[in-house]
Protein backbone atom coordinates (compact mmCIF):
# COMPACT_ATOMS: atom_id res chain seq x y z
CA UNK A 1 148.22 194.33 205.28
CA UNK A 2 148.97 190.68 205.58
CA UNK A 3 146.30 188.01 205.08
CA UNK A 4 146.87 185.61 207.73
CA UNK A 5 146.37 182.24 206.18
CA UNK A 6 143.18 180.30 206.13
CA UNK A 7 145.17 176.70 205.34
CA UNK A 8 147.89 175.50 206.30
CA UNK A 9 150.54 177.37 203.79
CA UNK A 10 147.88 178.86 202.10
CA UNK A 11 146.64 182.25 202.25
CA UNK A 12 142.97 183.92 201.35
CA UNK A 13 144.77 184.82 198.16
CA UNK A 14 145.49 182.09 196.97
CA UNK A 15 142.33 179.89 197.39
CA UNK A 16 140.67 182.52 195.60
CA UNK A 17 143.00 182.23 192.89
CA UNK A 18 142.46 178.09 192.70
CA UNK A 19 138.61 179.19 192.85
CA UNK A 20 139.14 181.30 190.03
CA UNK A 21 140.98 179.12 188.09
CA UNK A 22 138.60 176.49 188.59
CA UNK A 23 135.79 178.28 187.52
CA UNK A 24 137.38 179.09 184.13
CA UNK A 25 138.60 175.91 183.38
CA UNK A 26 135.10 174.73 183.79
CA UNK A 27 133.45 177.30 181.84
CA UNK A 28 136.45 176.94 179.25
CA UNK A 29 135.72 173.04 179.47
CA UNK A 30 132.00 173.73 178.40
CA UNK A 31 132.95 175.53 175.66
CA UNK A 32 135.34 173.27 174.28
CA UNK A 33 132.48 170.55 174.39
CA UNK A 34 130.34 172.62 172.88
CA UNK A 35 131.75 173.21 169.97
CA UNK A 36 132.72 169.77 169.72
CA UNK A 37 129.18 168.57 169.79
CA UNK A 38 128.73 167.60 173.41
CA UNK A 39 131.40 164.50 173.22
CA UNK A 40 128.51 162.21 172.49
CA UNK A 41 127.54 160.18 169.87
CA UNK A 42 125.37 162.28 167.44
CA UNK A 43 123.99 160.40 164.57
CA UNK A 44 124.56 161.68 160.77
CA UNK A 45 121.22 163.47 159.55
CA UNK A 46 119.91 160.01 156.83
CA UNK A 47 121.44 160.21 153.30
CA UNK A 48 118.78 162.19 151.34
CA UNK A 49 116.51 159.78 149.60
CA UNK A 50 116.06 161.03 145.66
CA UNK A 51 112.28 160.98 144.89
CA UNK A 52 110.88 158.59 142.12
CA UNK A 53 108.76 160.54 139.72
CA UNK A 54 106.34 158.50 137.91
CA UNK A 55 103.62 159.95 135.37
CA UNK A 56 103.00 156.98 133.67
CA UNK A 57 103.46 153.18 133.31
CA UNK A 58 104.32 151.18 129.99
CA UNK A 59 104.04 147.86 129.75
CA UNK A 60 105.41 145.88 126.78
CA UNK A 61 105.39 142.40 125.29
CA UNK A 62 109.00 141.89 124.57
CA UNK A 63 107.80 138.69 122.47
CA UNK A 64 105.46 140.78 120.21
CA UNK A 65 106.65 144.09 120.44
CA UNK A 66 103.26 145.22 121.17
CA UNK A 67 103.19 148.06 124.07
CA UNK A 68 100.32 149.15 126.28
CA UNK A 69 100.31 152.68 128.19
CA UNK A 70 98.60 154.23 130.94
CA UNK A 71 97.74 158.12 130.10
CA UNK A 72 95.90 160.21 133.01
CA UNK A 73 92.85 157.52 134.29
CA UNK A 74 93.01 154.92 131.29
CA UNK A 75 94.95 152.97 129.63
CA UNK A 76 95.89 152.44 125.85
CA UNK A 77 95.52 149.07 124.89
CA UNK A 78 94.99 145.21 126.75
CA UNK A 79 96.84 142.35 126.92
CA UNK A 80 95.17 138.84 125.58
CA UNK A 81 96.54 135.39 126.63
CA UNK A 82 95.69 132.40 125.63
CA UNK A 83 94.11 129.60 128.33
CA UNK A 84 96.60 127.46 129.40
CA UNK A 85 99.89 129.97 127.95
CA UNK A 86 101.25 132.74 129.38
CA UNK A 87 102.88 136.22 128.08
CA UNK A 88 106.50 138.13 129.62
CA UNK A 89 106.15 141.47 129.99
CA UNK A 90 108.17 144.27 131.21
CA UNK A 91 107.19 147.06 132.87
CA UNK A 92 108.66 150.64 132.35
CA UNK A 93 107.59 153.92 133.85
CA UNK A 94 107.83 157.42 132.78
CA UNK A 95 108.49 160.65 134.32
CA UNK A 96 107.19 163.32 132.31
CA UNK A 97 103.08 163.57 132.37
CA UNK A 98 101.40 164.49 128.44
CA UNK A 99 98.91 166.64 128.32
CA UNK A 100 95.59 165.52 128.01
CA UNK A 101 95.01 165.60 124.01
CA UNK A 102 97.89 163.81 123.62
CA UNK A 103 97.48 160.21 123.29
CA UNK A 104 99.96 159.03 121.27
CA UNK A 105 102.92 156.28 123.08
CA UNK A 106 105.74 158.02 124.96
CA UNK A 107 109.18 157.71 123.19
CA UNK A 108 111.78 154.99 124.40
CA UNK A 109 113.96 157.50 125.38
CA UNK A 110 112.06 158.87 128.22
CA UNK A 111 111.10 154.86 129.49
CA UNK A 112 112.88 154.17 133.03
CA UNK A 113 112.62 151.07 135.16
CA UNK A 114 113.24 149.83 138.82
CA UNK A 115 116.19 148.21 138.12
CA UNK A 116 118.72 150.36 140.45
CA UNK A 117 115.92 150.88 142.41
CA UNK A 118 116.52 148.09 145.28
CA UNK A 119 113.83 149.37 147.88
CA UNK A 120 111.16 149.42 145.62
CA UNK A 121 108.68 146.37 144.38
CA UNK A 122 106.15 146.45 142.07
CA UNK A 123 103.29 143.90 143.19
CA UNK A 124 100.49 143.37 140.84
CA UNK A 125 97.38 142.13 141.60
CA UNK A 126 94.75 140.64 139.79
CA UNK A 127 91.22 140.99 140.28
CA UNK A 128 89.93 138.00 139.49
CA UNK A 129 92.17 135.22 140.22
CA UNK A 130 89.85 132.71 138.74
CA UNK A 131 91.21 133.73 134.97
CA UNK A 132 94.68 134.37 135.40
CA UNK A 133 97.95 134.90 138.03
CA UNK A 134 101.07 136.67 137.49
CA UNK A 135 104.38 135.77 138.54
CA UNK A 136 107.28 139.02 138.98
CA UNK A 137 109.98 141.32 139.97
CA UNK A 138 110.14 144.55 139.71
CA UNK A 139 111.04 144.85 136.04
CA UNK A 140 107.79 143.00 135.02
CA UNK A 141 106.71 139.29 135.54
CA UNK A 142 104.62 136.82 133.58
CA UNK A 143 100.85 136.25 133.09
CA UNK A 144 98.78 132.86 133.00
CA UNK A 145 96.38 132.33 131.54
CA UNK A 146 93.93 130.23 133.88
CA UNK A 147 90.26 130.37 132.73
CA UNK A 148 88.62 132.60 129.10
CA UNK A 149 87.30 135.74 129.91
CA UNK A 150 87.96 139.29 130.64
CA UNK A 151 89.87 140.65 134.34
CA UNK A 152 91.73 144.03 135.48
CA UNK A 153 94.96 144.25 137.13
CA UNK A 154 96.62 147.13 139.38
CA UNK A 155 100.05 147.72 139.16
CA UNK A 156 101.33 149.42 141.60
CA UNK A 157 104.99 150.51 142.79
CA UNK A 158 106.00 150.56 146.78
CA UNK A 159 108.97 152.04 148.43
CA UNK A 160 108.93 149.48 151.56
CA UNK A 161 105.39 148.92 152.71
CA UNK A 162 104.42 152.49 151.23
CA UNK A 163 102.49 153.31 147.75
CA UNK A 164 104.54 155.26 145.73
CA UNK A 165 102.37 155.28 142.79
CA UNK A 166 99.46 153.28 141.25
CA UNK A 167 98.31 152.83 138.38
CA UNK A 168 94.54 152.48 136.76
CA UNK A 169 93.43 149.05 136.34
CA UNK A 170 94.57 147.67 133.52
CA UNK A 171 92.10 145.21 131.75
CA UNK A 172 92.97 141.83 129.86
CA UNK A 173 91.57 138.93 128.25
CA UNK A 174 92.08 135.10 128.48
CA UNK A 175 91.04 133.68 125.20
C-alpha cells in the first residue's frame, strides 16, 4: 500500500519518523542535563567549618609568670593591679576538661590560642568600669588600673556575633 503524502515530498512515514526523532532527542537532551546538573549554576556545599573546643581558659602574666585558670564554675587565682599601672596578659584556652578533683594548672602543652583563628574575637568586659578597662585582641589585651578595689570580668570567645564559649567571671583587684 502506498501512503499518499501528507506534505509536499513528504509522506506519513516520514513525519512520524522526524516526530520520533524529535521526541528522543528531547528526552536524550534531558538526560544529558541531568546528569550534568541542570546547566545552571549550583553553588559548592560551604567548606566545613572545624569546631573550636574549649574546656577551659588560662590566663597568664607574661611579666610575672604568674597564671590564673578557670576549672568547671571558678577560677584559680586573681589578678591585682596597681591604681594608675596596668598588667599584659595573654589568654590561652584548653581543650581537654579535668575532672572535678583535679585542681591542679593544665600543662603548657595542651594551651592553644586564637591566633589562626581569624573569625573569632575574644571581648572582655568588665563589670565595673569605675576600677579598671582593658584594652585587646584576641590573644589577650591589657588591664588599667583606674580606681582601688575589687571587680569581675567575663571573657568570652565569639565566632562572628555568636558565643562560642564563656567563661566564669573572673575577679581582680586594683590596689
Amino acid at each position: 500500500m502506498h501512503t499518499p503524502p501528507l506534505i509536499e515530498g513528504h509522506t506519513m512515514n516520514d513525519v512520524r519518523a522526524q516526530s520520533l526523532i524529535g521526541r528522543v532527542m528531547a528526552a536524550a537532551s534531558l538526560i544529558v542535563l541531568g546528569a550534568c546538573g541542570g546547566g545552571g549554576d549550583v553553588a559548592a556545599p560551604p567548606p566545613e567549618v572545624q569546631r573550636l573546643t574549649i574546656a577551659s581558659v588560662v590566663v597568664e602574666e607574661p611579666a610575672t609568670g604568674t597564671v590564673y585558670f578557670s576549672h568547671d564554675d571558678h577560677w584559680h587565682g586573681f589578678p591585682t593591679v596597681r591604681t594608675g599601672n596596668s598588667s599584659r596578659y595573654l589568654v590561652h584556652f584548653v581543650k581537654q576538661g579535668r575532672s572535678p578533683d583535679d585542681h591542679d594548672m593544665p600543662p603548657r602543652n595542651e594551651w592553644f590560642t586564637l591566633a589562626t583563628r581569624g573569625d573569632h574575637s575574644l571581648p572582655v568586659v568588665i563589670e565595673d568600669p569605675s576600677r579598671a578597662r582593658w584594652l585587646g585582641d584576641r590573644l589577650g589585651g591589657t588591664l588599667f588600673g583606674d580606681a582601688s578595689g575589687a571587680s569581675r570580668m567575663s571573657l568570652r570567645v565569639f565566632r562572628g556575633s555568636t558565643t562560642v564559649w564563656e567563661a566564669p567571671p573572673l575577679n581582680f583587684i586594683v590596689r
